[in-house]
C-alpha atoms as a PDB file:
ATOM      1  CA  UNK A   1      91.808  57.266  57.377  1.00  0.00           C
ATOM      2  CA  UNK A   2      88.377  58.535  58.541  1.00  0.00           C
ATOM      3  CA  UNK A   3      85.496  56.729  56.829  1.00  0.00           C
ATOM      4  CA  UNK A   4      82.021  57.924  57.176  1.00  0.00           C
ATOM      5  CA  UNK A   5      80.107  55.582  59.808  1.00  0.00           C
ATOM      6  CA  UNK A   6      77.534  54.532  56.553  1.00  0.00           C
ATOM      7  CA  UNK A   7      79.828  54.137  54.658  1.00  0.00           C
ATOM      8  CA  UNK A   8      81.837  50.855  54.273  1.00  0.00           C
ATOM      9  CA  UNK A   9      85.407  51.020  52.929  1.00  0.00           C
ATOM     10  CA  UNK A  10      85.500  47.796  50.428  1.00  0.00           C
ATOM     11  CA  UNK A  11      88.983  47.115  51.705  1.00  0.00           C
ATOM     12  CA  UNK A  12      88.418  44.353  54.521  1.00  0.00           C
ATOM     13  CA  UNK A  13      91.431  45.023  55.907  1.00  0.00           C
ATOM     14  CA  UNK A  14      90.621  48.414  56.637  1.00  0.00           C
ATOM     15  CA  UNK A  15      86.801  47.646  57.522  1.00  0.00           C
ATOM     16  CA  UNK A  16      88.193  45.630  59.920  1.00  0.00           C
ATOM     17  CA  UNK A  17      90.508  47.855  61.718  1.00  0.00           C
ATOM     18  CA  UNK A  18      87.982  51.212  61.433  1.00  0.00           C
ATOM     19  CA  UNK A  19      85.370  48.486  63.332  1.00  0.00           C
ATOM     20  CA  UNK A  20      87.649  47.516  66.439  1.00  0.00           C
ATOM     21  CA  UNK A  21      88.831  51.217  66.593  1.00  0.00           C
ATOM     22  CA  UNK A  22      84.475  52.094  66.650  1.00  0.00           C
ATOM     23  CA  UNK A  23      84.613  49.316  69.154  1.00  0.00           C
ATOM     24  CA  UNK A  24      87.186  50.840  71.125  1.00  0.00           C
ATOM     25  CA  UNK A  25      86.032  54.704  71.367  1.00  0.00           C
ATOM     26  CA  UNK A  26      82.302  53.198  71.582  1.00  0.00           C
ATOM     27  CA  UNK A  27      83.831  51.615  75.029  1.00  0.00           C
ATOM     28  CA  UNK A  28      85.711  54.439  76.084  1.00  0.00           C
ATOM     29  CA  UNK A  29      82.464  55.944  76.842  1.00  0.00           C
ATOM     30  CA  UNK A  30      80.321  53.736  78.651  1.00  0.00           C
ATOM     31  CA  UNK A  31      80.152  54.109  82.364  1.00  0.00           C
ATOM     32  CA  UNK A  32      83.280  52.382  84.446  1.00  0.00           C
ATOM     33  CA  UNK A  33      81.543  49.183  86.731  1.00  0.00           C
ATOM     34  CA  UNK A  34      82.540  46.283  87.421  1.00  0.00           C
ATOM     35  CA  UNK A  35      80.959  44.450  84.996  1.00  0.00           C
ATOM     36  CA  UNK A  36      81.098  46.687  81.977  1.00  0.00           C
ATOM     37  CA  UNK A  37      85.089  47.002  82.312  1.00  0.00           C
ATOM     38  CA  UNK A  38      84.686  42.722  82.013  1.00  0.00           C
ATOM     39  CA  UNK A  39      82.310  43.239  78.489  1.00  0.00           C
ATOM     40  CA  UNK A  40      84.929  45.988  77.586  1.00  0.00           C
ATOM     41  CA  UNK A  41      87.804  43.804  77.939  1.00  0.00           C
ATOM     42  CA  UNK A  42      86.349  41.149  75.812  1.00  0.00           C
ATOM     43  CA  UNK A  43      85.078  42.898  73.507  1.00  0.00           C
ATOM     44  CA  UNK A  44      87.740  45.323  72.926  1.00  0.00           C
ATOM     45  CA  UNK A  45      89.670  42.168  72.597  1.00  0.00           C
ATOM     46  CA  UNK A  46      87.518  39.473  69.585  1.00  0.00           C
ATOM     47  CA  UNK A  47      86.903  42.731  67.594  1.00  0.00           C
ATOM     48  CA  UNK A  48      90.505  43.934  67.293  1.00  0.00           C
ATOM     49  CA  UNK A  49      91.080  39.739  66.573  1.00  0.00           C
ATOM     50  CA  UNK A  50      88.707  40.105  63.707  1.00  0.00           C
ATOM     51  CA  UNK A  51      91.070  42.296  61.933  1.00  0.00           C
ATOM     52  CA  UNK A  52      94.265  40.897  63.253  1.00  0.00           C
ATOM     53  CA  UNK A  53      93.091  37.307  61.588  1.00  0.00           C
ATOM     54  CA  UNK A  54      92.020  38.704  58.501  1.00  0.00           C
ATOM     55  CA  UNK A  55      95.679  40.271  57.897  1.00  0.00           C
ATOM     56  CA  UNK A  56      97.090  36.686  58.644  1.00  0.00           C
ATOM     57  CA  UNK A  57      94.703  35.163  56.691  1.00  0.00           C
ATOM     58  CA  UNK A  58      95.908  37.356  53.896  1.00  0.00           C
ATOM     59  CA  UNK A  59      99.325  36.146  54.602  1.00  0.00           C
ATOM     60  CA  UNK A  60      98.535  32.676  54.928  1.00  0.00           C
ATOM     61  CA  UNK A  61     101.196  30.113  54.075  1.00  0.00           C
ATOM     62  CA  UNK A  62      98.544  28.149  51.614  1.00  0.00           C
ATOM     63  CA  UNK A  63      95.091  27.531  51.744  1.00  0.00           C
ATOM     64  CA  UNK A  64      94.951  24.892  54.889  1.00  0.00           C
ATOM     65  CA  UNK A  65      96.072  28.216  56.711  1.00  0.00           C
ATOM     66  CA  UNK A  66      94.301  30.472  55.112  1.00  0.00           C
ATOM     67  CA  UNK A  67      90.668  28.926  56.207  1.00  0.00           C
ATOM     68  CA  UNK A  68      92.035  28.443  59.423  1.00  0.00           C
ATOM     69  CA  UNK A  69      92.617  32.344  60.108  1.00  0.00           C
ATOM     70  CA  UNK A  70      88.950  33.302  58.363  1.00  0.00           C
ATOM     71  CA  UNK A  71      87.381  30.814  60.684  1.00  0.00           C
ATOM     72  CA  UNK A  72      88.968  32.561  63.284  1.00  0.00           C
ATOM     73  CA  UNK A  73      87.906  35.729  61.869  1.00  0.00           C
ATOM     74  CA  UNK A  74      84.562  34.302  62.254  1.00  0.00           C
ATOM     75  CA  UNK A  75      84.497  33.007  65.621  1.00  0.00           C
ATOM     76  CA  UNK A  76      85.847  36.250  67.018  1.00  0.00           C
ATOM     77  CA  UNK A  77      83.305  38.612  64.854  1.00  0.00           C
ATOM     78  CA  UNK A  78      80.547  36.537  66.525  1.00  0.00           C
ATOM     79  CA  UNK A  79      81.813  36.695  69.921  1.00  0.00           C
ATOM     80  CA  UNK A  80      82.310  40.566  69.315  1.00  0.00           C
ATOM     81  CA  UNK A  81      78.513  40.467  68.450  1.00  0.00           C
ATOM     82  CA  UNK A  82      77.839  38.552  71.832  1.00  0.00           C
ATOM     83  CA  UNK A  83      79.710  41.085  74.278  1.00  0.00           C
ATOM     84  CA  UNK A  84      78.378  43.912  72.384  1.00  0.00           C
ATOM     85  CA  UNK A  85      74.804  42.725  72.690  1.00  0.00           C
ATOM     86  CA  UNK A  86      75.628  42.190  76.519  1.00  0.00           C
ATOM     87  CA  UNK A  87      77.018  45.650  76.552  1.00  0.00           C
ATOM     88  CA  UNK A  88      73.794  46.976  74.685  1.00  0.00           C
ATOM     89  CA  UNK A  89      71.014  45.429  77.445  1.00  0.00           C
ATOM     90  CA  UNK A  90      73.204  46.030  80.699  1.00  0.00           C
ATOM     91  CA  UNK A  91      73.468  49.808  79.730  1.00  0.00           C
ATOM     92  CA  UNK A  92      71.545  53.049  79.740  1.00  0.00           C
ATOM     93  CA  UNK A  93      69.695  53.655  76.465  1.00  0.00           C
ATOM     94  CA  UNK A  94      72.068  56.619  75.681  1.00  0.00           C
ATOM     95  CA  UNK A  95      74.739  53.851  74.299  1.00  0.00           C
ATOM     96  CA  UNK A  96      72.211  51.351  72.552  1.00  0.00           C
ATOM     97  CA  UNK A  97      72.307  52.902  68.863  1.00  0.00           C
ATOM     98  CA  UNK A  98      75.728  52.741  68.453  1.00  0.00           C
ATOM     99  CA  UNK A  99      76.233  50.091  70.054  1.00  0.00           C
ATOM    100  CA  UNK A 100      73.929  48.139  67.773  1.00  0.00           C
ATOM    101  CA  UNK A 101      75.639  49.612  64.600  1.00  0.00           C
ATOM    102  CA  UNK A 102      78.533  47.635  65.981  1.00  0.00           C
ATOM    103  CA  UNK A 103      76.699  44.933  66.513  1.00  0.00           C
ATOM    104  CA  UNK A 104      75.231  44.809  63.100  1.00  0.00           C
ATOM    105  CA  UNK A 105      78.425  45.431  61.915  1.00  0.00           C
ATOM    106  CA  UNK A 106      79.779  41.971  63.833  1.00  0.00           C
ATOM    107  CA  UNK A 107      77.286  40.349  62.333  1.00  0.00           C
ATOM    108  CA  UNK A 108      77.811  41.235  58.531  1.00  0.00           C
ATOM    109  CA  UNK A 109      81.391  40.055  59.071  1.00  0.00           C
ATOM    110  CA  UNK A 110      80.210  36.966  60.135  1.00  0.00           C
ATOM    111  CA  UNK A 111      78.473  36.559  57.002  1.00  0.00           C
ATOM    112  CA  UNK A 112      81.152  37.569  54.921  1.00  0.00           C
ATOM    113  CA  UNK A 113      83.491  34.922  56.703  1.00  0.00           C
ATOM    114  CA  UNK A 114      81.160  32.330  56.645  1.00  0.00           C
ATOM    115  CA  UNK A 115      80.494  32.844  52.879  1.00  0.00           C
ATOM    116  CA  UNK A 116      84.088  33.156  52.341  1.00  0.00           C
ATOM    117  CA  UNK A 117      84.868  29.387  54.243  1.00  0.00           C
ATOM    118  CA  UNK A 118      81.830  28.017  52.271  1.00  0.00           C
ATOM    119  CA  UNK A 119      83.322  29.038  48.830  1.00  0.00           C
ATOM    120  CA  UNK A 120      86.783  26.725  50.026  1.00  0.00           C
END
């Protein structure tokens, strides 16, 4: 499904997959050092988690398990915020705006996890 990149699909599931596949073609362009294939790795990594979570959160065996998998979701949406921010000021200026739509994208699922444990 292609999605507009202002638009936001209301479907979390699907937010959460179109962001780690962003995440991934947003790496497949930056340049190929040693340390960005590191940030790559890890970030290509918590964001596809973010989604991957959220579907077993969804499939949750009761509500113990449930919170569990959000606050996973959580954990790895901020750590995809961290590596992309790393990514963002260790690279050339020609990969900051996207890369900081990806960040604030990391960062609204944060908030919608966090809300999400809070209302438990």
């Amino acid at each position: 499904m292609n999605q507009n990149l202002n638009s936001k699909p209301y479907d979390l599931e699907e937010r959460t997959l179109q962001f780690a596949k962003r995440t991934a073609l947003y790496c497949k362009k930056l340049p190929k050092n040693t340390i960005n294939i590191e940030y790559i790795r890890q970030v290509v990594r918590s964001s596809s988690s973010v989604g991957a979570n959220y579907i077993e959160a969804n499939e949750s065996l009761g509500k113990k398990d449930f919170l569990m998998h959000i606050k996973i979701c959580r954990k790895e949406a901020k750590e995809s915020a961290y590596w992309l921010r790393l990514i963002i000021e260790t690279n050339d200026r020609q990969f900051e705006n996207e890369g900081k739509e990806l960040f604030q994208e990391a960062i609204e699922f944060k908030k919608i996890f966090s809300s999400m444990i809070n209302k438990q």
